[in-house]
Protein backbone atom coordinates (compact mmCIF):
# COMPACT_ATOMS: atom_id res chain seq x y z
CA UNK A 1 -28.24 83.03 -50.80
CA UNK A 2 -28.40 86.15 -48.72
CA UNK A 3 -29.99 89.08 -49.91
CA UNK A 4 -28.61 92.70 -48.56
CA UNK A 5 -31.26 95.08 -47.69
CA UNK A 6 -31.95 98.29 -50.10
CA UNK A 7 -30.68 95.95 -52.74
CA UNK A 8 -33.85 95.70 -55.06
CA UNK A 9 -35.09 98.21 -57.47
CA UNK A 10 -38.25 99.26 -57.64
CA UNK A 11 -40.40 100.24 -61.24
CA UNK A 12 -41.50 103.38 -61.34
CA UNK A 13 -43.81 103.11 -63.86
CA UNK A 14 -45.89 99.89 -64.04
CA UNK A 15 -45.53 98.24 -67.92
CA UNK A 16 -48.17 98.76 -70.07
CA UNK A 17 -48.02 95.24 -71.52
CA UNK A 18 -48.52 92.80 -68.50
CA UNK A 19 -47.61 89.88 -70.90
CA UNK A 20 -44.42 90.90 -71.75
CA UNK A 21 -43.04 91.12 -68.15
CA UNK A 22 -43.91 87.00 -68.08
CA UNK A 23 -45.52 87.44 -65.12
CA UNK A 24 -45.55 84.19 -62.96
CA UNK A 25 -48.76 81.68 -63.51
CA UNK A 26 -51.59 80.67 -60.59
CA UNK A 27 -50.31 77.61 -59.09
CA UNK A 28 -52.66 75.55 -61.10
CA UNK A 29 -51.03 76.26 -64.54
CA UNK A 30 -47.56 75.44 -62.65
CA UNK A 31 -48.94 71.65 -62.01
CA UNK A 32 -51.14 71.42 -65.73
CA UNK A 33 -48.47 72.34 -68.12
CA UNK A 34 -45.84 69.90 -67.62
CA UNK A 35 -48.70 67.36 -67.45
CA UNK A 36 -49.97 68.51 -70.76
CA UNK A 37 -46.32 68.86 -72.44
CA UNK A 38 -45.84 65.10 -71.26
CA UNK A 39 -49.60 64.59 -72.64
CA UNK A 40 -48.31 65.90 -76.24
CA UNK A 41 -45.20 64.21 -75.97
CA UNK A 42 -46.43 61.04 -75.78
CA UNK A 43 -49.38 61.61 -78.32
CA UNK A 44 -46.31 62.73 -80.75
CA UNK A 45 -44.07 59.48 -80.05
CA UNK A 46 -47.21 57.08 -80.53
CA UNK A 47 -46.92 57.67 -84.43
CA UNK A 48 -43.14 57.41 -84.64
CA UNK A 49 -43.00 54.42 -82.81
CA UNK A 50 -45.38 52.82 -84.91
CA UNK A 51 -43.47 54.04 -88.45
CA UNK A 52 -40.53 52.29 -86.81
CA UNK A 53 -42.29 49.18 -86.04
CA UNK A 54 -43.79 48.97 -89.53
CA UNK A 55 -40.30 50.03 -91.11
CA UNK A 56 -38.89 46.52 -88.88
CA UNK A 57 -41.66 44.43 -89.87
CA UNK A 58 -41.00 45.73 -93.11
CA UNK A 59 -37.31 45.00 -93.44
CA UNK A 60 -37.41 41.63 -91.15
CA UNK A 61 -39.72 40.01 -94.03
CA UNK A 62 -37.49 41.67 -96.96
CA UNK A 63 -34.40 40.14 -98.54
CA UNK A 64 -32.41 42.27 -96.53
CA UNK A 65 -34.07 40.30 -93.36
CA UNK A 66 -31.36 38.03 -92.34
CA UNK A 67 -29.03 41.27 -92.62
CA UNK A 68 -31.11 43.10 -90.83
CA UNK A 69 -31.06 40.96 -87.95
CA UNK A 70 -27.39 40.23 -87.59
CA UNK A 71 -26.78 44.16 -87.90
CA UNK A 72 -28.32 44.06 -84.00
CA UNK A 73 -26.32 40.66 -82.48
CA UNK A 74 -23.09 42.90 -83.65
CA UNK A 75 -21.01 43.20 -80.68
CA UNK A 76 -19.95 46.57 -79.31
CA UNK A 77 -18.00 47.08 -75.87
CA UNK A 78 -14.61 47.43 -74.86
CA UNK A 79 -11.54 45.37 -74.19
CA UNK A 80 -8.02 45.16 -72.24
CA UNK A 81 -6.08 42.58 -72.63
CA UNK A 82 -7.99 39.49 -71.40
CA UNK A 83 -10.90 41.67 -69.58
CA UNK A 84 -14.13 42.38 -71.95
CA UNK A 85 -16.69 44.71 -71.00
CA UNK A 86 -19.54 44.52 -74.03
CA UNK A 87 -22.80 43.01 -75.48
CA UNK A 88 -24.49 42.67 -78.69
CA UNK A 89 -26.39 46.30 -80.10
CA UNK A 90 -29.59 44.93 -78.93
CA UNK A 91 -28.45 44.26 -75.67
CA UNK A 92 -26.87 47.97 -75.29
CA UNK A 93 -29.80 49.11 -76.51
CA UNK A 94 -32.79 47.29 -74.39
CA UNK A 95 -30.35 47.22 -71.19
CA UNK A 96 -28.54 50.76 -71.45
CA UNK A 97 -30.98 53.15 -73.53
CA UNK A 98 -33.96 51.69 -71.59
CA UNK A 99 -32.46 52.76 -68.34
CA UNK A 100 -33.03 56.35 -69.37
CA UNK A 101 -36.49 55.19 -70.10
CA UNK A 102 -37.93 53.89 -66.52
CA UNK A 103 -35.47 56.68 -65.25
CA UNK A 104 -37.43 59.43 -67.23
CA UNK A 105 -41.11 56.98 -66.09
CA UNK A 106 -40.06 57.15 -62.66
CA UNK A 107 -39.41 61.22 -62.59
CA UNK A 108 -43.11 61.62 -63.93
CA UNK A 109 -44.54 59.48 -61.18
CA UNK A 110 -42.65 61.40 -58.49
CA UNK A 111 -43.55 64.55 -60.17
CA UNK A 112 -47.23 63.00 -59.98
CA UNK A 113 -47.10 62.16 -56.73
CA UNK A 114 -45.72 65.37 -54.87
CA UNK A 115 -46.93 68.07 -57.41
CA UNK A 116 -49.27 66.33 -60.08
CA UNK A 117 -52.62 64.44 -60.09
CA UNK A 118 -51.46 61.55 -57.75
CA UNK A 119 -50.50 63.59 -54.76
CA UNK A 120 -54.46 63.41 -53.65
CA UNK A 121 -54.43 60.43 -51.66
CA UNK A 122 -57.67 58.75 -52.94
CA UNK A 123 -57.77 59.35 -56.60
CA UNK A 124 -53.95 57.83 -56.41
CA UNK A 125 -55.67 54.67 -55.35
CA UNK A 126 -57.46 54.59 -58.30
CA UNK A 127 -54.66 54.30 -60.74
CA UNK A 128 -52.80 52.08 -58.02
CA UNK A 129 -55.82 49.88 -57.79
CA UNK A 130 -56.20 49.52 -61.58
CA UNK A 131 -52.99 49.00 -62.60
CA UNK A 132 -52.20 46.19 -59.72
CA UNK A 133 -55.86 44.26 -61.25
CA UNK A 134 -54.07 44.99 -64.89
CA UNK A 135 -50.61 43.09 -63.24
CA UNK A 136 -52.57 40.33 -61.13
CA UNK A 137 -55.10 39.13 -63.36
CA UNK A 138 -53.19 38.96 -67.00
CA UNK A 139 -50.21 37.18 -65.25
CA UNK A 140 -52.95 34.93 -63.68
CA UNK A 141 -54.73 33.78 -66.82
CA UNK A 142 -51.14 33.71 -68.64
CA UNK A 143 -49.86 31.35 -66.06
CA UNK A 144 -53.10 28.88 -65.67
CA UNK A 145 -52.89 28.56 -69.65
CA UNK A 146 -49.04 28.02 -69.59
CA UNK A 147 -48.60 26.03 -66.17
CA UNK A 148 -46.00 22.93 -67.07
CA UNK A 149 -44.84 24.49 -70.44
CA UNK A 150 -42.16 25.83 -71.78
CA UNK A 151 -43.43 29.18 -72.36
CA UNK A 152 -43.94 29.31 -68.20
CA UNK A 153 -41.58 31.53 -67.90
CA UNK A 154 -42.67 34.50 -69.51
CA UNK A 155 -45.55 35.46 -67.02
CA UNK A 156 -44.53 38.93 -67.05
CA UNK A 157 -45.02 39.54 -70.36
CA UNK A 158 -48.79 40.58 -70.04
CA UNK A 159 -48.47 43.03 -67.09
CA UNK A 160 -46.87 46.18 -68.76
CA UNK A 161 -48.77 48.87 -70.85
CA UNK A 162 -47.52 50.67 -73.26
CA UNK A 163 -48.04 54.48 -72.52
CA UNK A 164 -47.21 56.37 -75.71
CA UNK A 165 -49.35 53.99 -78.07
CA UNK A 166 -52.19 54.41 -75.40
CA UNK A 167 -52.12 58.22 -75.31
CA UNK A 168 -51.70 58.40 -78.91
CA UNK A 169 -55.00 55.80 -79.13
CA UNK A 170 -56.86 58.49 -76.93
CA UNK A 171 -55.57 61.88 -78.95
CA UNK A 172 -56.80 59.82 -81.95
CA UNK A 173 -60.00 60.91 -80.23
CA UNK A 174 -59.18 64.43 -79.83
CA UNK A 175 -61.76 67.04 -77.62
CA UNK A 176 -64.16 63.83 -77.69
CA UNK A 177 -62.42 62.21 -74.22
CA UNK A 178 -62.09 64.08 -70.95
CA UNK A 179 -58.93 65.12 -69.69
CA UNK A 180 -59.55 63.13 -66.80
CA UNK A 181 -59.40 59.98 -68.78
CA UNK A 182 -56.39 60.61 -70.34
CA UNK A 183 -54.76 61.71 -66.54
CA UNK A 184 -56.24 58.42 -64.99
CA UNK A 185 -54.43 56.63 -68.17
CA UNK A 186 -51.15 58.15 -68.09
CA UNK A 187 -50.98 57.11 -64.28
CA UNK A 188 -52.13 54.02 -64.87
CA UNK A 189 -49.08 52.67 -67.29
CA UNK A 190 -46.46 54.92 -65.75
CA UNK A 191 -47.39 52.39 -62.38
CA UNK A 192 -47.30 49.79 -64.82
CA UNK A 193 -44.46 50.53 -66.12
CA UNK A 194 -42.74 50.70 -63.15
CA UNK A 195 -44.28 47.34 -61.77
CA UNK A 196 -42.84 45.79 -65.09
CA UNK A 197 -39.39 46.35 -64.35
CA UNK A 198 -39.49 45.17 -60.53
CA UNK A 199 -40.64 42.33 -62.09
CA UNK A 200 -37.82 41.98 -64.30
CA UNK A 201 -35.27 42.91 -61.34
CA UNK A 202 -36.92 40.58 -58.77
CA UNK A 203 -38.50 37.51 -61.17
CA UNK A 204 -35.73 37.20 -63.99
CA UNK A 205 -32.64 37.81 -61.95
CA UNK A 206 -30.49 34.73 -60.98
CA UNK A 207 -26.97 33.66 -59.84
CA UNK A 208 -26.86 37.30 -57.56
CA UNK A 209 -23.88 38.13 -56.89
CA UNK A 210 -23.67 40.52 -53.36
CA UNK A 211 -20.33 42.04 -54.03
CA UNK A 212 -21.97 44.45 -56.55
CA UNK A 213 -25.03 44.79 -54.96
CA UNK A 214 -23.00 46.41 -51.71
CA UNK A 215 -21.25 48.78 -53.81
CA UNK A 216 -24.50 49.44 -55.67
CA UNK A 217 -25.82 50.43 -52.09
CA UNK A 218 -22.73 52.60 -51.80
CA UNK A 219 -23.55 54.17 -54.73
CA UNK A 220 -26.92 55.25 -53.87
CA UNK A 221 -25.78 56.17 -50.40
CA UNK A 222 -23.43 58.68 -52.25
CA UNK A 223 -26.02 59.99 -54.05
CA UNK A 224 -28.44 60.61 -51.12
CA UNK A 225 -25.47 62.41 -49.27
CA UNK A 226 -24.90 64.84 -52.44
CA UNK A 227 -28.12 65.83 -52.31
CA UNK A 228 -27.99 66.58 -48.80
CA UNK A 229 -25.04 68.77 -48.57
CA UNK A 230 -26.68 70.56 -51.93
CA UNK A 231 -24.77 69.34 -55.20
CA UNK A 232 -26.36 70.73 -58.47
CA UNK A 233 -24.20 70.15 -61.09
CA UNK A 234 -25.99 66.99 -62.78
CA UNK A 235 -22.60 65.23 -64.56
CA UNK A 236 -21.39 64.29 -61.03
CA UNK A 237 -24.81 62.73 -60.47
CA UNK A 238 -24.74 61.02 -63.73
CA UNK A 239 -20.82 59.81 -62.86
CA UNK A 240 -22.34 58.16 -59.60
CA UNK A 241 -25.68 56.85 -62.32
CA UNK A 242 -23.05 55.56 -64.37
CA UNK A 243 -20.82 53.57 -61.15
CA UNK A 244 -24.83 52.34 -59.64
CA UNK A 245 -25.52 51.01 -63.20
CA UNK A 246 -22.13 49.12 -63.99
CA UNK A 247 -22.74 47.81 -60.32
CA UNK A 248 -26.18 46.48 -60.61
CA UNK A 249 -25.61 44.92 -64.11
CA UNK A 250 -22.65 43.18 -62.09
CA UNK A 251 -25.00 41.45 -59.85
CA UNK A 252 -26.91 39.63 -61.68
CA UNK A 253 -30.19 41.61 -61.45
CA UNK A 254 -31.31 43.55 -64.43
CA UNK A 255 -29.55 47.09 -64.82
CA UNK A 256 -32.61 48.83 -66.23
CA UNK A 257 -33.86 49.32 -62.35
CA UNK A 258 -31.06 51.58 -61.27
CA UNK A 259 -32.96 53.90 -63.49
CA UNK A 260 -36.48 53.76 -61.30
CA UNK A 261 -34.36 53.91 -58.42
CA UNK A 262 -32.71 57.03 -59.34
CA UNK A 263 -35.52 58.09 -60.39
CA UNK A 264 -37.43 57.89 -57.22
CA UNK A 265 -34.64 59.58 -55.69
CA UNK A 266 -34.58 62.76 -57.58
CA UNK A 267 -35.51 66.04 -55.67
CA UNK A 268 -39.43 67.47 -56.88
CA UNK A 269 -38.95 70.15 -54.36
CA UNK A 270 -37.61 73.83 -56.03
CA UNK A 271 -33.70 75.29 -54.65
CA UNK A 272 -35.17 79.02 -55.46
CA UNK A 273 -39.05 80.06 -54.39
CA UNK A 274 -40.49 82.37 -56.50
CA UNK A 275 -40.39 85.18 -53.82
CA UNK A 276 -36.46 84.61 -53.71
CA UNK A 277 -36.58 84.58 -57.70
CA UNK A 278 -38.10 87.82 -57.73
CA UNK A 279 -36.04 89.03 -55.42
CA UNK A 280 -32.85 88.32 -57.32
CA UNK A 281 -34.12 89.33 -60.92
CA UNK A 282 -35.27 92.66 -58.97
CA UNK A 283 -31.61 93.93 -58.96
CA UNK A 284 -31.10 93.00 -62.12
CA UNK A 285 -30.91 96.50 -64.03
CA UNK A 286 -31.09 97.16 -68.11
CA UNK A 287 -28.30 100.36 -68.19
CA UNK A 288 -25.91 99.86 -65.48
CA UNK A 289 -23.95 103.54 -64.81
CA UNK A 290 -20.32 101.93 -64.29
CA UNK A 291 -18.35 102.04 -66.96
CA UNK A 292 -16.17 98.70 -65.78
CA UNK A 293 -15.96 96.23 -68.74
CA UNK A 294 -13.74 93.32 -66.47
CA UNK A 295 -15.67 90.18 -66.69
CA UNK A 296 -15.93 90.39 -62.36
CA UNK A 297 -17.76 93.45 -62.14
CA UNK A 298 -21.15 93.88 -59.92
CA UNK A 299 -23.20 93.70 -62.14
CA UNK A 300 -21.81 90.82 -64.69
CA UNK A 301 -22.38 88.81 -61.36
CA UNK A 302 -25.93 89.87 -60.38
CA UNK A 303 -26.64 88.54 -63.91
CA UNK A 304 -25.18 85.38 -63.59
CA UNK A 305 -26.90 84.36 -59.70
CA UNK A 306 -30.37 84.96 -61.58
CA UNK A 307 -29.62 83.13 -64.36
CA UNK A 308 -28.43 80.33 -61.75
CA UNK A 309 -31.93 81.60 -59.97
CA UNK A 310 -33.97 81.18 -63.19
CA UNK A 311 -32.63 77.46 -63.85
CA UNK A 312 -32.99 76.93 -60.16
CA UNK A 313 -36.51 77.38 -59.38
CA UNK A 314 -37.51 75.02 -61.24
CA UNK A 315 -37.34 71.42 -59.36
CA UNK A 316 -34.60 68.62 -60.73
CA UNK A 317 -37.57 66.23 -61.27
CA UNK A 318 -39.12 69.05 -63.70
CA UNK A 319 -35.66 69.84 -65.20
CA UNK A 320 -34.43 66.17 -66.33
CA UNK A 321 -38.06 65.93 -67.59
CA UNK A 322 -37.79 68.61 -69.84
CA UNK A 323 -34.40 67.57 -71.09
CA UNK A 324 -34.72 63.45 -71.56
CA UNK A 325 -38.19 63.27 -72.46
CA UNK A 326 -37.52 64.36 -76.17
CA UNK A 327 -34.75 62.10 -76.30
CA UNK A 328 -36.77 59.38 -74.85
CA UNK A 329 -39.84 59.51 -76.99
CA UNK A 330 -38.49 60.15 -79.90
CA UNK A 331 -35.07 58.48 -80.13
CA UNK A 332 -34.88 55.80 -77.48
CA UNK A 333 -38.17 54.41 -77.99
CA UNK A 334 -37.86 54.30 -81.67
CA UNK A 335 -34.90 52.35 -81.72
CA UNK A 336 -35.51 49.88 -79.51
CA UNK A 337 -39.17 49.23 -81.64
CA UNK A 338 -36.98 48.82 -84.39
CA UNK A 339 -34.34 46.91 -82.90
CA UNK A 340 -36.98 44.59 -81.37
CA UNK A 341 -40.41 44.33 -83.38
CA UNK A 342 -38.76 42.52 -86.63
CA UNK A 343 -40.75 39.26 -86.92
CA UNK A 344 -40.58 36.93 -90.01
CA UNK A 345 -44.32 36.91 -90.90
CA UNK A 346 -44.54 33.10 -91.05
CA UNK A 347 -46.84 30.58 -88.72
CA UNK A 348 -43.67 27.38 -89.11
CA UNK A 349 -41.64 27.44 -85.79
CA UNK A 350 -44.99 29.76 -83.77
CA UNK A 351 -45.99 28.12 -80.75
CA UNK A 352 -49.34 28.86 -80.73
CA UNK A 353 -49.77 28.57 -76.51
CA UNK A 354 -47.54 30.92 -76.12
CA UNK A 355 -48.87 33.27 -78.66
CA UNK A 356 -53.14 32.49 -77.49
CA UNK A 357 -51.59 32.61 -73.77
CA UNK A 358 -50.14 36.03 -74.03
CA UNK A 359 -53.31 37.69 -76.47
CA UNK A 360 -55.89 36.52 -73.80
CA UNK A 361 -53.89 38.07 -70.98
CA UNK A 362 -53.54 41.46 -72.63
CA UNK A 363 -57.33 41.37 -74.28
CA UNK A 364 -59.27 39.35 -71.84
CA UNK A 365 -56.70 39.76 -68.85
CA UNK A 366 -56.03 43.38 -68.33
CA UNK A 367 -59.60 45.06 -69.12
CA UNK A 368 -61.03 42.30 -66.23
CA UNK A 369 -58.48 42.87 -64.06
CA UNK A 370 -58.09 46.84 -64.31
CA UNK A 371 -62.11 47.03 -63.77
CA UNK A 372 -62.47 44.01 -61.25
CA UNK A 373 -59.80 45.93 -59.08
CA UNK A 374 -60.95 49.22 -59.64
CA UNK A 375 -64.68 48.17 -58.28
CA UNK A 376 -63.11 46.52 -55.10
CA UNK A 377 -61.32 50.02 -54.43
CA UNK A 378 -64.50 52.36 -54.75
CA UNK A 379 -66.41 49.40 -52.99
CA UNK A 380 -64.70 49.75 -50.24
CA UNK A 381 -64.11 53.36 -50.64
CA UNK A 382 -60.33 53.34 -50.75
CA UNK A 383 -60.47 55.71 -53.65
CA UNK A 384 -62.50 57.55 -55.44
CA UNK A 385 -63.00 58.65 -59.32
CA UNK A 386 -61.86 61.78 -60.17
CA UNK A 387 -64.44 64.37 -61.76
CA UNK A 388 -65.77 63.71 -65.39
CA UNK A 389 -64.14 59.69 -64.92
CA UNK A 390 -67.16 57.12 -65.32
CA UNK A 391 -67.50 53.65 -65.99
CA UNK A 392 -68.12 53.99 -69.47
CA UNK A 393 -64.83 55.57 -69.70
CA UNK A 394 -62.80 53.37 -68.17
CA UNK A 395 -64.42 50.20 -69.96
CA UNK A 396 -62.79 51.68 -73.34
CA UNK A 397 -59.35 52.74 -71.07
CA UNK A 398 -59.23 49.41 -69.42
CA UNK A 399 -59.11 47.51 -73.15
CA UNK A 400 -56.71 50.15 -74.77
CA UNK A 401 -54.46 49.25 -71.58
CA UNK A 402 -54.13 45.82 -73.00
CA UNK A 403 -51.42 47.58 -75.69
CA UNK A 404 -48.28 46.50 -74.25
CA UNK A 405 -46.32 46.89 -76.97
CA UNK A 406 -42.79 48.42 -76.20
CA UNK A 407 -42.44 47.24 -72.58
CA UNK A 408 -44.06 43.82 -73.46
CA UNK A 409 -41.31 43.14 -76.07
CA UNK A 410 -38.79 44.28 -73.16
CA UNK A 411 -39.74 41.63 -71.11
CA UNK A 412 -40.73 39.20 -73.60
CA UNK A 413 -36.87 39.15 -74.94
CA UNK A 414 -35.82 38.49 -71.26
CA UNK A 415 -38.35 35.74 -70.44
CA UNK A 416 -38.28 33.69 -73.45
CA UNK A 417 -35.87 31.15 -75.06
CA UNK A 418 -35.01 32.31 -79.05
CA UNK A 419 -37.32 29.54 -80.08
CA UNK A 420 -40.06 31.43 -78.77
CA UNK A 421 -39.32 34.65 -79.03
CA UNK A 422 -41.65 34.75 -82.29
CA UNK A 423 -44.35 33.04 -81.02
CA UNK A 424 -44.58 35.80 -77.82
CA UNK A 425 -43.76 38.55 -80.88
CA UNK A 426 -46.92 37.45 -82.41
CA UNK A 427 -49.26 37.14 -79.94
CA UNK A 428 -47.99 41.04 -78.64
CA UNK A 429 -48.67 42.15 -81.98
CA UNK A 430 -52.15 40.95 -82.29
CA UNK A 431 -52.73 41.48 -78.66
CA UNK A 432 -51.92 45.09 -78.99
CA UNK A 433 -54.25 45.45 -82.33
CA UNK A 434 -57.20 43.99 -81.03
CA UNK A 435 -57.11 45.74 -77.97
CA UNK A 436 -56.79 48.98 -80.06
CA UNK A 437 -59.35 48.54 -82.08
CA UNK A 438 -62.30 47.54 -79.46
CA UNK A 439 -60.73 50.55 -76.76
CA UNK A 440 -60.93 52.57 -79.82
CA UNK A 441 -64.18 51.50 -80.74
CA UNK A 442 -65.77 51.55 -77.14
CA UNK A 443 -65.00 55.39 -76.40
CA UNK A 444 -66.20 56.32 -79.85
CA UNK A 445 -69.55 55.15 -79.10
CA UNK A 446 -70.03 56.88 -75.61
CA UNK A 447 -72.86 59.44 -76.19
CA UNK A 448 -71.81 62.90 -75.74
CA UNK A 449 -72.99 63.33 -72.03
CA UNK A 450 -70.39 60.81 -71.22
CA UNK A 451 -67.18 62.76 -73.33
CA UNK A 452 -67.84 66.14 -71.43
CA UNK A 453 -65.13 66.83 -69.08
């Protein structure tokens, strides 16, 4: 976008307010806000998700209970003739709705990663470090308890964290826990999060077929070449989103990872500097002198390339961010905790390996494996901790990490048989209060030397 020289305007007089010119932020505030925003969005979402959950629990154990379950195995989809595309509520929601999930977790870590906390080598090792030990380790112990039973299969339960019940665990806390806590956190179960579902796509996918999987490819191909030759207008992206996904579900593997892959893919870099920005919004004048009221007129179009420069120089990552996470943490999330947490509160049918398998791996499990991991890294000085982060710290982090919550019930419905669904409901449950209550106790009894940031 070409600028002609002379075409700027220049103030004459310099505005006595410098706030209300909105001035452009030091680079630093550019990289902290949408950190924080995410920070308070998450913090927010923690309490509505756990309203839903109780308002499940709730109607699952009510008269209402067997009603309320059927209400979610209703079937939704469409049909033609002999051809039927659909799946029961549930389904739509945990294999549809949760796309936009890992699709919104994986814009955050390549936000992290180019602009954000993770784009330092070293302290990204950290949270990659910690979060493999909080994989490894809980699917280890889960395993070696489960080995030759019928709960085998559901391994992967144990690995994931759930990130808006931990964040809202540490703003329970308030001005009492570093910021660099809560940044080593966040990282740490958006990595988690992201391990969970190539877990799901690569350990609980069977009978591929390739077919889809090539036109998947094609797919993503398209999109790459879009973004090449400079497409902006996001509904032809999500028309491609919407061919990958249909694709991938075909296959065989599980749907919700066309959303990290997309993810990943999504530009972090800005279309519009702020030099160009200024530039443009420079020749934007209050009074124009022509008296031309046509809707093509010189100045009608000066304002509409800055508003196309305003929306612009802010990066697609950062845009999509702003728009789904809202949607994400407070509608998404919510309805798949109330879609999925109902549990009959009854010990007849509860497999109790199943449900002492998957509470040691998230209480015993993850803390041992996030710090054992963690101590081989700055051993061997692969990383390093980040300023104000000590090992007091991240012995209370490591044990509110065992909260899997959400993303443990996501895998938990694909691993297990409906006989034992329950049994791995229950053992979440208590997993995720225990580990709670001792994080939650740990931090709270650091002495104040160890809460400065």
């Amino acid at each position: 976008m070409a600028l002609g020289a002379g075409t700027i305007f220049m103030m004459t007089d310099p505005p006595t307010n410098p706030e209300s010119t909105g001035l452009p932020k030091e680079l630093v505030d550019r990289l902290k806000n949408p950190f924080v925003r995410f920070l308070h969005i998450e913090s927010a979402s923690g309490s509505i998700l756990l309203l839903f959950t109780i308002a499940a629990l709730i109607l699952s154990n009510s008269p209402w209970g067997t009603s309320f379950e059927h209400a979610w195995e209703m079937r939704v989809g469409l049909q033609f003739g002999s051809f039927e595309f659909g799946r029961s509520l549930r389904e739509w929601i945990n294999d549809g709705l949760m796309t936009l999930f890992f699709f919104l977790v994986a814009l955050e870590l390549k936000r992290e990663l180019i602009l954000g906390e993770l784009n330092k080598p070293r302290q990204a090792a950290l949270s990659l470090a910690a979060a493999l030990g909080g994989m490894i380790l809980p699917a280890g112990i889960y395993l070696t308890l489960q080995s030759g039973q019928a709960g085998q299969s559901g391994w992967g339960t144990v690995m994931a964290t759930d990130t808006a019940f931990v964040i809202g665990c540490l703003a329970v806390l308030g001005a009492r826990i570093p910021q660099c806590l809560r940044v080593f956190m966040l990282s740490l179960a958006i990595v988690d999060d992201i391990g969970a579902i190539l877990v799901v796509a690569i350990g609980y996918s069977s009978h591929i077929a390739w077919w889809p999987l090539v036109l998947a490819a094609l797919g993503l191909l398209i999109t790459r070449a879009m973004s090449v030759l400079g497409v902006r207008g996001f509904l032809l992206y999500l028309l491609v989103g919407v061919f990958i996904w249909l694709a991938v579900d075909a296959s065989g593997i599980h749907s919700t990872i066309t959303g990290v892959i997309l993810g990943l893919m999504t530009p972090a870099r800005r279309w519009v500097s702020d030099k160009r920005l200024y530039a443009i919004l420079g020749q934007v004048i209050s009074h124009p002198d022509s008296d031309e009221t046509g809707r093509d007129t010189k100045d009608r179009k000066t304002l509409q390339i800055a508003e196309v420069a305003a929306r612009e120089s802010l990066s697609p990552v950062e845009r999509l961010e702003i728009t789904l996470h809202p949607w994400v943490a407070f509608a998404i999330m919510p309805l798949f905790a109330f879609a999925n947490a109902g549990l009959p509160l009854t010990f007849s049918g509860i497999d109790s390996s199943v449900t002492g398998a998957i509470f040691l791996g998230f209480v015993l499990g993850k803390p041992l494996g996030i710090l054992f991991f963690t101590w081989l890294a700055v051993c061997s000085h692969i990383a390093i901790f980040p300023p104000g982060l000590n090992w007091r710290l991240l012995v209370g982090g490591s044990f509110l990490a065992g909260i899997g919550f959400t993303m443990a019930l996501f895998i938990a419905n694909i691993a297990f048989s409906e006989n034992l669904i329950d049994s791995a409901k229950l053992g979440i449950f208590l997993a995720s209060v225990v580990s709670a209550v001792v994080g939650l106790a740990l931090l709270m009894r650091l002495p104040e030397r160890g809460r400065t940031s």
